[in-house]
Protein backbone atom coordinates (compact mmCIF):
# COMPACT_ATOMS: atom_id res chain seq x y z
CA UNK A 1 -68.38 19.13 180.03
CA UNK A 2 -66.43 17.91 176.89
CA UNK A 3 -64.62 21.34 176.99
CA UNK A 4 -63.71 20.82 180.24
CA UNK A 5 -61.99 16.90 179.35
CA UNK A 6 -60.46 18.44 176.46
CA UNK A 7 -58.52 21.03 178.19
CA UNK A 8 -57.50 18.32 180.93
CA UNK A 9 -56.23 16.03 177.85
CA UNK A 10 -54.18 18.84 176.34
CA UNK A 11 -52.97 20.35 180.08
CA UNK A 12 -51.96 16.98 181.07
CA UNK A 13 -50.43 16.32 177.17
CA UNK A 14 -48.42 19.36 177.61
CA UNK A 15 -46.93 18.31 180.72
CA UNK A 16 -46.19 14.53 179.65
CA UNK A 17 -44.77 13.93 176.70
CA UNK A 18 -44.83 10.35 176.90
CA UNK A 19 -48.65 10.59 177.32
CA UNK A 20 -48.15 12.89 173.93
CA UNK A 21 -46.73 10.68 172.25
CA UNK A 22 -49.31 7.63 172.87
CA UNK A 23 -52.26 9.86 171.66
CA UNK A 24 -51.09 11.19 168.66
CA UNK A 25 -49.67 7.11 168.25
CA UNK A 26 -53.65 6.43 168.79
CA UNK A 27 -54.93 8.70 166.36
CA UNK A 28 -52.49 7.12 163.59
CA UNK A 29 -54.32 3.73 164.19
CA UNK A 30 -57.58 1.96 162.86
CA UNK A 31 -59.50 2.02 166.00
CA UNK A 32 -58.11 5.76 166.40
CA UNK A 33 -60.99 6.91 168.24
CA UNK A 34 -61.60 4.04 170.89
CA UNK A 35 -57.64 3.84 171.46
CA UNK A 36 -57.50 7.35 172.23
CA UNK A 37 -60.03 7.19 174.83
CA UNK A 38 -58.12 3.57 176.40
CA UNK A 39 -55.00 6.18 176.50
CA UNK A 40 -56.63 8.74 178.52
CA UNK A 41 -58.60 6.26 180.21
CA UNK A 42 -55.41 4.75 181.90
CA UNK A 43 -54.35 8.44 182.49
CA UNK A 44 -57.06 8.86 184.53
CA UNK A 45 -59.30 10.87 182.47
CA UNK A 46 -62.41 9.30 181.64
CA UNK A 47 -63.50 10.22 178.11
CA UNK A 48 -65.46 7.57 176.08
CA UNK A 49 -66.24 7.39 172.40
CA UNK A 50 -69.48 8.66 172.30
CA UNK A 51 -68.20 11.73 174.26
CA UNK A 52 -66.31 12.29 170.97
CA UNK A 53 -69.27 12.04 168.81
CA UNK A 54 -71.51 13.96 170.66
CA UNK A 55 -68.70 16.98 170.65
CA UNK A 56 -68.38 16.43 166.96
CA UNK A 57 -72.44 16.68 166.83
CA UNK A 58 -72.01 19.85 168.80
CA UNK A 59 -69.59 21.54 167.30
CA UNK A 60 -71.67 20.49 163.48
CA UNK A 61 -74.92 21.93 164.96
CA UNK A 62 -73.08 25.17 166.25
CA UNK A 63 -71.57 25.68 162.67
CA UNK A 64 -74.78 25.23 160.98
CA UNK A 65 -76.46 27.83 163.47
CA UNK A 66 -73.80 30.56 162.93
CA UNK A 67 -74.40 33.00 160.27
CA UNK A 68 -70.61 33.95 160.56
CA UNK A 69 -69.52 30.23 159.94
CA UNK A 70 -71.77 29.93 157.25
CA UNK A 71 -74.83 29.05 157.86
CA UNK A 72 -76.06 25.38 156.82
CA UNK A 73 -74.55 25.81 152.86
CA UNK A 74 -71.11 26.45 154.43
CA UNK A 75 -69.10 24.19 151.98
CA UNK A 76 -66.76 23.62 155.15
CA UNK A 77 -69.24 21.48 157.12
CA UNK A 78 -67.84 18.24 157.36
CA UNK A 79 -68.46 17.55 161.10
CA UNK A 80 -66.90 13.82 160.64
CA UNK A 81 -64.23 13.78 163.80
CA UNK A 82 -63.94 17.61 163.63
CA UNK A 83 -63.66 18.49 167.46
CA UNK A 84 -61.79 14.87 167.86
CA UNK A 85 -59.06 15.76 165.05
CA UNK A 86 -59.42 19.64 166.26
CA UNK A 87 -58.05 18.51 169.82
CA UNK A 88 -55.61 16.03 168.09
CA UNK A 89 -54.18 19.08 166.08
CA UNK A 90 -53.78 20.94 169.44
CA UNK A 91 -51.85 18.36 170.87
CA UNK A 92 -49.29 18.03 168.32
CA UNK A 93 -48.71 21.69 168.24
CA UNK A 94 -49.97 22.02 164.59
C-alpha cells in the first residue's frame, strides 16, 4: 500500500510543481516528516507519519534479509527515514 501512495505523491509531484515545491519546502523543516504528510494531506492523498515509519521499517527489514544487499553486517543499514528521504530524492529529480 505505501508503494502505491508513493507513486501517487511523485505522479501528482511531477505534474504540479507548486505541490513540488511545498514538499521538498517540508522536508527542509524541523517537523519535516509530519509537514510532509499535512502537504499531501491537503492534496488529497492521505499519508500519515507512521505510514513513513513503517515503510522505513520495511524497507530496513528487506535489506537485512537480502544476501545481495548485505545481509544484516551491511555497513549501509541505516534505515533512519530511508524510504521517506528515498521518495524525497525522487521528487527533486536527484
Amino acid at each position: 500500500m505505501i508503494d502505491l501512495l508513493f507513486e501517487q505523491i511523485r505522479k501528482a509531484a511531477a505534474e504540479d510543481s507548486l505541490f513540488k515545491e511545498k514538499l521538498l519546502k517540508a522536508y527542509e523543516g524541523e517537523h519535516r516528516i509530519i509537514a510532509f504528510c499535512k502537504v499531501c494531506n491537503e492534496k488529497g492523498i492521505e499519508i500519515y507519519p507512521m505510514d513513513l515509519a513503517d515503510a522505513d521499517e520495511s524497507m530496513y527489514a528487506a535489506m537485512r534479509r537480502s544476501t545481495n544487499g548485505g545481509g544484516e553486517n551491511s555497513p549501509h543499514l541505516n534505515w533512519q527515514e530511508e524510504a521517506f528521504a528515498s521518495l524525497v530524492r525522487d521528487i527533486a529529480g536527484e
